[in-house]
PDB file of N, CA and C in Angstrom:
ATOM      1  N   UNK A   1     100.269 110.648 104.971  1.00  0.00           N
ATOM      2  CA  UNK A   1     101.565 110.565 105.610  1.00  0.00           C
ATOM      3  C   UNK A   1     101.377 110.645 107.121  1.00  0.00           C
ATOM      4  N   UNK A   2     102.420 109.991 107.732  1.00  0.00           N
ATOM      5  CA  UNK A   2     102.209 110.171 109.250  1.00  0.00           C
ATOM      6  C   UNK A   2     103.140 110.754 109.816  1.00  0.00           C
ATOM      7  N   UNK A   3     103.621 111.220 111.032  1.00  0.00           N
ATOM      8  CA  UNK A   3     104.394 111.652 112.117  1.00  0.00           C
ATOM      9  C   UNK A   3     105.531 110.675 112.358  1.00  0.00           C
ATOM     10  N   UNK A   4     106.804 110.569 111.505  1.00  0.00           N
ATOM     11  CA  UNK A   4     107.881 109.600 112.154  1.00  0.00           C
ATOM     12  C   UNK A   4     108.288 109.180 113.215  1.00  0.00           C
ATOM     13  N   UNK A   5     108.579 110.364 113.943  1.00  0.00           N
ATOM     14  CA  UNK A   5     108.670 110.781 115.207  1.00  0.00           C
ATOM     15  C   UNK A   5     108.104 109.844 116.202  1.00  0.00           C
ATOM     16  N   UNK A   6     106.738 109.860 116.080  1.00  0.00           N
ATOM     17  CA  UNK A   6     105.625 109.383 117.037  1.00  0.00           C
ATOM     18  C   UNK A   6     105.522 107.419 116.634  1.00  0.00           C
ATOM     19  N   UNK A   7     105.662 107.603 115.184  1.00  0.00           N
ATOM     20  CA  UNK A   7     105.338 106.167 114.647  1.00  0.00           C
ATOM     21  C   UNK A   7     106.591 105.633 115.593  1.00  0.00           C
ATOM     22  N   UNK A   8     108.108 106.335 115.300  1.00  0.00           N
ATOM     23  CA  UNK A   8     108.965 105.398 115.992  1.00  0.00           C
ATOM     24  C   UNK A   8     108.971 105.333 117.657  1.00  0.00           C
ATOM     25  N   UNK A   9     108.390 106.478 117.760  1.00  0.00           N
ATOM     26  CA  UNK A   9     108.189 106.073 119.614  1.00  0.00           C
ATOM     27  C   UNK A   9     107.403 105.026 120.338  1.00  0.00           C
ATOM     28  N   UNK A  10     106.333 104.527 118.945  1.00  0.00           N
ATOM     29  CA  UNK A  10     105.493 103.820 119.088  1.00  0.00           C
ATOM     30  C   UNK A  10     105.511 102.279 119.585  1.00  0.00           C
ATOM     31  N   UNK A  11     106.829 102.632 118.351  1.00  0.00           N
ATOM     32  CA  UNK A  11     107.581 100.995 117.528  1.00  0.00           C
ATOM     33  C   UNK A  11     108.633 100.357 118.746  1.00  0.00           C
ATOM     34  N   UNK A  12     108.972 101.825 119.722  1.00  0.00           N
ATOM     35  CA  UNK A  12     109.613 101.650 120.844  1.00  0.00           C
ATOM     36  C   UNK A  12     108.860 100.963 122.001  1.00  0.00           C
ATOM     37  N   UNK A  13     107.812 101.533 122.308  1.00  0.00           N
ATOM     38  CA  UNK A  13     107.057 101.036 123.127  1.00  0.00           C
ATOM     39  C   UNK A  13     106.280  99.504 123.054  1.00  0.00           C
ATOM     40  N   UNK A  14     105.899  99.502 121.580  1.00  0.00           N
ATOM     41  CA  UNK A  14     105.240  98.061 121.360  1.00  0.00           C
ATOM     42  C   UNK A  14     106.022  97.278 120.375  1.00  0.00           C
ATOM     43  N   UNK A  15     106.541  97.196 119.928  1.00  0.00           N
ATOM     44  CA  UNK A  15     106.704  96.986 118.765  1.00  0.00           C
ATOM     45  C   UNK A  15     107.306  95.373 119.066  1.00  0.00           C
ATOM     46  N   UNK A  16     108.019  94.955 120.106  1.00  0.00           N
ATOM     47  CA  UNK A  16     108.346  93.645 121.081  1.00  0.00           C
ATOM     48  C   UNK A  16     107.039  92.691 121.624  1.00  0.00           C
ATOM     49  N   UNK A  17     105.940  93.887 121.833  1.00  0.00           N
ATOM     50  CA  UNK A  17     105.046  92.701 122.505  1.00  0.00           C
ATOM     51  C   UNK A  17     104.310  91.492 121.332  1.00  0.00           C
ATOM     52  N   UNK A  18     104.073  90.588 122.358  1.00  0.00           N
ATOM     53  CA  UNK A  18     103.214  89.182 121.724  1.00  0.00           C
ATOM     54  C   UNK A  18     101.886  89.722 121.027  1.00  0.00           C
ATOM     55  N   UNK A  19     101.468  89.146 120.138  1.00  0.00           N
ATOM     56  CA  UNK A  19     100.541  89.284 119.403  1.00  0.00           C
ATOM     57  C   UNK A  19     100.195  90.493 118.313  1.00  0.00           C
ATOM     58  N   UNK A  20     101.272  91.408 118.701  1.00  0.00           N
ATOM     59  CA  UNK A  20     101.121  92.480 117.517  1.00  0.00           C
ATOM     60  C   UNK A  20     101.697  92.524 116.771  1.00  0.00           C
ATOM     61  N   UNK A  21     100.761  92.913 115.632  1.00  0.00           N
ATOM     62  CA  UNK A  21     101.520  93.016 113.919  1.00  0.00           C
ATOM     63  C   UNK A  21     101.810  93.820 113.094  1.00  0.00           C
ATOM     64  N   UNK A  22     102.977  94.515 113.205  1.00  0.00           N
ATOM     65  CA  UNK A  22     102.805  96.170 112.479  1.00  0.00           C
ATOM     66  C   UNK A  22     102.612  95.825 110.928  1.00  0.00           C
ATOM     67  N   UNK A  23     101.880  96.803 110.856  1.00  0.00           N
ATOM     68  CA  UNK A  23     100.859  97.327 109.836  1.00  0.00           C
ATOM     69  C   UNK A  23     101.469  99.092 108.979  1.00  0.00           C
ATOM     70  N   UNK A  24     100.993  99.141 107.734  1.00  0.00           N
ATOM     71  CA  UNK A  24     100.569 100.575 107.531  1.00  0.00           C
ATOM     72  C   UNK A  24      99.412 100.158 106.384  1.00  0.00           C
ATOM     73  N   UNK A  25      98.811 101.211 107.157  1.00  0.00           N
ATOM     74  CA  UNK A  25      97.058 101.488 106.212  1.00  0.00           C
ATOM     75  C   UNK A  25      96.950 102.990 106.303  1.00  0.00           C
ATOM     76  N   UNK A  26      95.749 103.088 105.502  1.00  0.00           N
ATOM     77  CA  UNK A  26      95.552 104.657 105.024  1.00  0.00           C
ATOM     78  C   UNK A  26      96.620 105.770 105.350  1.00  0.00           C
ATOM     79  N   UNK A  27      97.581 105.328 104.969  1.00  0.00           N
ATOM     80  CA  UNK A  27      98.613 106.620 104.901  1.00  0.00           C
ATOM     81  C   UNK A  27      99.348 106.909 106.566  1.00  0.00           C
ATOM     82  N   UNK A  28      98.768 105.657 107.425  1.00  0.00           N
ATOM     83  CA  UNK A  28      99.808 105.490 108.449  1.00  0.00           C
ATOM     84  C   UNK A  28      99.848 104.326 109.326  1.00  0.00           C
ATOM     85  N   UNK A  29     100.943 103.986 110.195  1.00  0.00           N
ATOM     86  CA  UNK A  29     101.429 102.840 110.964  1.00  0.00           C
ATOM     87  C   UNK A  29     101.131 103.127 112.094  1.00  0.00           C
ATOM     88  N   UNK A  30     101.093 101.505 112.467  1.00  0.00           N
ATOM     89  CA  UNK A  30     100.320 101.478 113.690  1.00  0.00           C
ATOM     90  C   UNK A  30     100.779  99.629 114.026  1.00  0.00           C
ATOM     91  N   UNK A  31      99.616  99.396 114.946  1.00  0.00           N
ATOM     92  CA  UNK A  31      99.822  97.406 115.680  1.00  0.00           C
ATOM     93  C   UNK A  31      98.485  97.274 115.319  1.00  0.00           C
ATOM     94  N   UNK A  32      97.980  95.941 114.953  1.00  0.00           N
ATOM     95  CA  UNK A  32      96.929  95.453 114.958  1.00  0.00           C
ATOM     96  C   UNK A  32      97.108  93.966 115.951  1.00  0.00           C
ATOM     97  N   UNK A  33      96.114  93.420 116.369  1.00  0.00           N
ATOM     98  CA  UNK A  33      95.835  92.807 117.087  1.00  0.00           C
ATOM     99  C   UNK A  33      94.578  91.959 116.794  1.00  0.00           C
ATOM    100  N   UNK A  34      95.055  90.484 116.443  1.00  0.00           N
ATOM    101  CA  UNK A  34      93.931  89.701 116.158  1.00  0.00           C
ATOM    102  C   UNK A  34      93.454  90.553 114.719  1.00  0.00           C
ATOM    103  N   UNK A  35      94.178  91.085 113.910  1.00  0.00           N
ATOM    104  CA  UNK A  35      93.959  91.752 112.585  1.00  0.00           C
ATOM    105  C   UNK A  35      92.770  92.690 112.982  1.00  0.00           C
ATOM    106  N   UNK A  36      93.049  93.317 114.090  1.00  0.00           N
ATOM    107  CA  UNK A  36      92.472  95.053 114.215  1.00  0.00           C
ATOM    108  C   UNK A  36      92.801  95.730 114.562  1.00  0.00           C
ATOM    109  N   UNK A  37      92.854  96.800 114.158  1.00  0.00           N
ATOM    110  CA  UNK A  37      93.467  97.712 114.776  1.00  0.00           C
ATOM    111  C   UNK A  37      93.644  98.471 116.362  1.00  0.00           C
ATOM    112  N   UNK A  38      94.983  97.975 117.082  1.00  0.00           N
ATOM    113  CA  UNK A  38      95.057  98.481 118.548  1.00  0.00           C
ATOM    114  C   UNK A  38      95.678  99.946 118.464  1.00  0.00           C
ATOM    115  N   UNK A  39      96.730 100.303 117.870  1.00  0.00           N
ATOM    116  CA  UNK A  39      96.482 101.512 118.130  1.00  0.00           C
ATOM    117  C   UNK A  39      97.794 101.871 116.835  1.00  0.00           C
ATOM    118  N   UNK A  40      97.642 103.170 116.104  1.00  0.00           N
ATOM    119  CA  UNK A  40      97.623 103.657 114.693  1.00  0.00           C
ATOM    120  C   UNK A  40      98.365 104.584 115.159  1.00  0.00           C
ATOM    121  N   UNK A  41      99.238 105.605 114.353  1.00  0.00           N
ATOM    122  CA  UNK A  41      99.884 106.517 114.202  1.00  0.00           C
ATOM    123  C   UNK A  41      98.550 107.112 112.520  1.00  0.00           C
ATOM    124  N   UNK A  42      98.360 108.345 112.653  1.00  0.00           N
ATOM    125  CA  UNK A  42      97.529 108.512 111.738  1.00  0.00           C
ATOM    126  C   UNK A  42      97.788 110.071 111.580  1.00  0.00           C
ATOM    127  N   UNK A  43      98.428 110.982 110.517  1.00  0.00           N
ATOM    128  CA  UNK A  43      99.211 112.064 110.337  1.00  0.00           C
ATOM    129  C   UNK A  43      99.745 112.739 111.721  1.00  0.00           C
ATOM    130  N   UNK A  44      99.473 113.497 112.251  1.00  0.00           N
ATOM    131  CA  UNK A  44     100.325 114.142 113.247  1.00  0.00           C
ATOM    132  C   UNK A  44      99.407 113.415 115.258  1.00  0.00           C
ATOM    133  N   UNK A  45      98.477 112.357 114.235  1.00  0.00           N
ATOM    134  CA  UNK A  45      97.310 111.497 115.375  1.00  0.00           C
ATOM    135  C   UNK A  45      97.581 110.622 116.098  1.00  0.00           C
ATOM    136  N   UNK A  46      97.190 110.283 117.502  1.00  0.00           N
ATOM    137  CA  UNK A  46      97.646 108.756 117.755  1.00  0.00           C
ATOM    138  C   UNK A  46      95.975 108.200 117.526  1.00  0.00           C
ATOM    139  N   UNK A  47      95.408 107.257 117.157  1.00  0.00           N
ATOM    140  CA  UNK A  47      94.335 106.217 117.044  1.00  0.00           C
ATOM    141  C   UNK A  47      94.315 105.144 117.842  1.00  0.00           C
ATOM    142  N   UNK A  48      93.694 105.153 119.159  1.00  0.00           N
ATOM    143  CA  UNK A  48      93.879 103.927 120.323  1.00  0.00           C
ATOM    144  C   UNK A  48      91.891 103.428 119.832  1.00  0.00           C
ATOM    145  N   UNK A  49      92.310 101.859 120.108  1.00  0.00           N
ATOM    146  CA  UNK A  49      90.749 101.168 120.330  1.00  0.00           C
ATOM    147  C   UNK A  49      90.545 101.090 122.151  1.00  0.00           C
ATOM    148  N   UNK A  50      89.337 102.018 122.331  1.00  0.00           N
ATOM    149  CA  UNK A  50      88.912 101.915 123.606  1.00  0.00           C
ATOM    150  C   UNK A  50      87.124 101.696 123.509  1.00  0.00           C
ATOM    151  N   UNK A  51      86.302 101.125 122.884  1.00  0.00           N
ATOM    152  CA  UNK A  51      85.427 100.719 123.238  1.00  0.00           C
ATOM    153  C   UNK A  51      84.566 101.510 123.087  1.00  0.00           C
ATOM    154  N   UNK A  52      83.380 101.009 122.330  1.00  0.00           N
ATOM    155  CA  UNK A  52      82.291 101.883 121.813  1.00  0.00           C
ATOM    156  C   UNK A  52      82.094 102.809 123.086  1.00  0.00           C
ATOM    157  N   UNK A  53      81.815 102.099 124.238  1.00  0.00           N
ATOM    158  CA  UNK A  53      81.015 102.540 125.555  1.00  0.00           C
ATOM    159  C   UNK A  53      82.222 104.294 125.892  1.00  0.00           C
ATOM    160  N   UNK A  54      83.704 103.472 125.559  1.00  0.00           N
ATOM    161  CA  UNK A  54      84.521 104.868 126.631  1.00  0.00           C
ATOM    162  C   UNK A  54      84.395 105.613 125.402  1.00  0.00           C
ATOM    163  N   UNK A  55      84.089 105.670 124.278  1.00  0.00           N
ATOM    164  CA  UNK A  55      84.493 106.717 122.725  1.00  0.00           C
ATOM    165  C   UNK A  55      83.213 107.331 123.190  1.00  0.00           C
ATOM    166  N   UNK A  56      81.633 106.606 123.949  1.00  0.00           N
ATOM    167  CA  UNK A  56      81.092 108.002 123.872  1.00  0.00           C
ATOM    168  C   UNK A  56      80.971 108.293 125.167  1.00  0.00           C
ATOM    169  N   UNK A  57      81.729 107.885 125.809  1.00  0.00           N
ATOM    170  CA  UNK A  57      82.227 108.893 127.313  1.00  0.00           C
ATOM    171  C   UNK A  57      82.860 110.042 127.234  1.00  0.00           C
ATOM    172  N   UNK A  58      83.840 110.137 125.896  1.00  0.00           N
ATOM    173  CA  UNK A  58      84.524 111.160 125.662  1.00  0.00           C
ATOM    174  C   UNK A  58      83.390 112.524 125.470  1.00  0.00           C
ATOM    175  N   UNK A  59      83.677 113.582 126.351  1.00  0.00           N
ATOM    176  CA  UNK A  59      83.204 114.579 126.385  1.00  0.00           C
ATOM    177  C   UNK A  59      83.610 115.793 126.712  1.00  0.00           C
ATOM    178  N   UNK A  60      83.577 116.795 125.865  1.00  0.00           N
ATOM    179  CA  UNK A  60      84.281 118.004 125.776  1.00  0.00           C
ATOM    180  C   UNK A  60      85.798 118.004 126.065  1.00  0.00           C
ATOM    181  N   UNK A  61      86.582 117.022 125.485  1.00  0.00           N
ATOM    182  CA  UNK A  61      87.993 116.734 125.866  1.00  0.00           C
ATOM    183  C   UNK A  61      88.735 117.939 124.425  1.00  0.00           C
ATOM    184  N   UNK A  62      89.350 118.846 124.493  1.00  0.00           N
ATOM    185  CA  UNK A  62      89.892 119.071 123.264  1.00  0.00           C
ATOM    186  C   UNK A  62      90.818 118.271 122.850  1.00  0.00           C
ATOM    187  N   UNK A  63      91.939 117.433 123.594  1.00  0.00           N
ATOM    188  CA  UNK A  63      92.978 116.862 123.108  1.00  0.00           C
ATOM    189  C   UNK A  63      92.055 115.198 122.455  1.00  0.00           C
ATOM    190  N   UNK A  64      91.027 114.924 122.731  1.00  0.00           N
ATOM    191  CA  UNK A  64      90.901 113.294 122.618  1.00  0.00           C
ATOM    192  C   UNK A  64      89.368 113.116 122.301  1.00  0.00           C
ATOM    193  N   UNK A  65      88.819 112.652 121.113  1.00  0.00           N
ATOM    194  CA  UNK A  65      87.654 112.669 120.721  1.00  0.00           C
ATOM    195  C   UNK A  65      87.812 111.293 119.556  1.00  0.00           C
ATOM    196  N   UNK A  66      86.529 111.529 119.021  1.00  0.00           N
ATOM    197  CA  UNK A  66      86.354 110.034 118.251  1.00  0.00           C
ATOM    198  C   UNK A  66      86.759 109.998 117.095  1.00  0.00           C
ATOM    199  N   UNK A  67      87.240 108.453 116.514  1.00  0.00           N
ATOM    200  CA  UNK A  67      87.834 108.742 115.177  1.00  0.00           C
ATOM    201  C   UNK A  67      86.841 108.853 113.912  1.00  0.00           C
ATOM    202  N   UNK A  68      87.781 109.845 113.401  1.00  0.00           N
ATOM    203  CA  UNK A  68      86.510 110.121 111.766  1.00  0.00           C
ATOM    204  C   UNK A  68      87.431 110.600 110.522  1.00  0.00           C
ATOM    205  N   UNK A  69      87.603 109.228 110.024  1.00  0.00           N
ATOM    206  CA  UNK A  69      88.348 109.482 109.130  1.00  0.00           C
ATOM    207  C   UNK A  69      87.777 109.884 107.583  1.00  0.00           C
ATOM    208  N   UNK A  70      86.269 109.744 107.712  1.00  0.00           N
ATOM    209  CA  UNK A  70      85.319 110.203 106.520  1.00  0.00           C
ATOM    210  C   UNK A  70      84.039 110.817 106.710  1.00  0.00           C
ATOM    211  N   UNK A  71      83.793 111.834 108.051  1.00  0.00           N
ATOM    212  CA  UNK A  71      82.778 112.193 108.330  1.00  0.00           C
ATOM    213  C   UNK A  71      81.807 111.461 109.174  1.00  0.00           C
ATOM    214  N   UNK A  72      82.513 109.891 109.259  1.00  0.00           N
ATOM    215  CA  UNK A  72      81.478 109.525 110.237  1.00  0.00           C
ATOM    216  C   UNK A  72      82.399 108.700 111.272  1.00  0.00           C
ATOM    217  N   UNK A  73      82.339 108.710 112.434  1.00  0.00           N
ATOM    218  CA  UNK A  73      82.978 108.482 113.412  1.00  0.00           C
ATOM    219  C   UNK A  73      83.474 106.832 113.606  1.00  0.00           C
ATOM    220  N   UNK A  74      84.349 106.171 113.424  1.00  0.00           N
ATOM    221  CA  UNK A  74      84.735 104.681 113.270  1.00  0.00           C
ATOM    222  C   UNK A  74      84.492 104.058 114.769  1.00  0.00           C
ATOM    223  N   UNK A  75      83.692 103.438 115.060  1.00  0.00           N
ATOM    224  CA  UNK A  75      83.423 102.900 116.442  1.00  0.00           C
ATOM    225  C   UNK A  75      84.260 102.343 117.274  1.00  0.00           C
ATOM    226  N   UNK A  76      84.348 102.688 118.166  1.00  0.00           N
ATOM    227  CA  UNK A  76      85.365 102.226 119.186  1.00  0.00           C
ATOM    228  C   UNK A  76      86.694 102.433 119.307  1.00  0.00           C
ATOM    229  N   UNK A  77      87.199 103.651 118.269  1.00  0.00           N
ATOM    230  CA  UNK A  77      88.429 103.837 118.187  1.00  0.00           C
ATOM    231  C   UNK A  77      88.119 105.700 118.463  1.00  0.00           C
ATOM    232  N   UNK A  78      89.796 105.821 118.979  1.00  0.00           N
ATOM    233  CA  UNK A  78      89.561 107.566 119.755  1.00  0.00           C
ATOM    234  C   UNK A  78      90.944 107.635 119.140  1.00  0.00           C
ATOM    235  N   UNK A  79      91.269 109.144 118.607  1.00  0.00           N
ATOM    236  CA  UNK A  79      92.549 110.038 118.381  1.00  0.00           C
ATOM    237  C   UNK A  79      92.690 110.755 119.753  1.00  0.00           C
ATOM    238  N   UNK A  80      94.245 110.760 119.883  1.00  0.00           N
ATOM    239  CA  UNK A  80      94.557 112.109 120.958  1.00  0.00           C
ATOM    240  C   UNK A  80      95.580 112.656 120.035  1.00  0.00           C
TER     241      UNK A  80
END
């Protein structure tokens, strides 16, 4: 399940632009882009794609680290 709240603030912000396609996968909504994922609502998570290179720039951030939705970290995508 995801965060309504956030999904619809989301849907506010993008939900008009060109090329995105709302989606729900694994138990939450989000835009994909070119059928990938740009950025997810994921339980109380946001899921943005920023690039293998900035996901391992992320360092000692508590609010914003890499996504791992099964123990191993999904490349190029970050939760805040």
């Amino acid at each position: 399940m995801y965060d309504a709240g956030l999904a619809e603030r989301l849907r506010e912000m993008i939900g008009g632009m060109p090329d995105m396609e709302e989606s729900t996968m694994f138990g939450g909504f989000g835009y994909l882009m070119n059928g990938h994922i740009c950025v997810f609502v994921w339980s109380d998570r946001l899921v943005i794609r920023i690039g293998a290179e900035a996901v391992a720039s992320l360092d000692n951030d508590p609010y914003v680290g890499p996504m791992d939705f099964t123990g191993k970290a999904m490349r190029g995508l970050a939760t805040v």
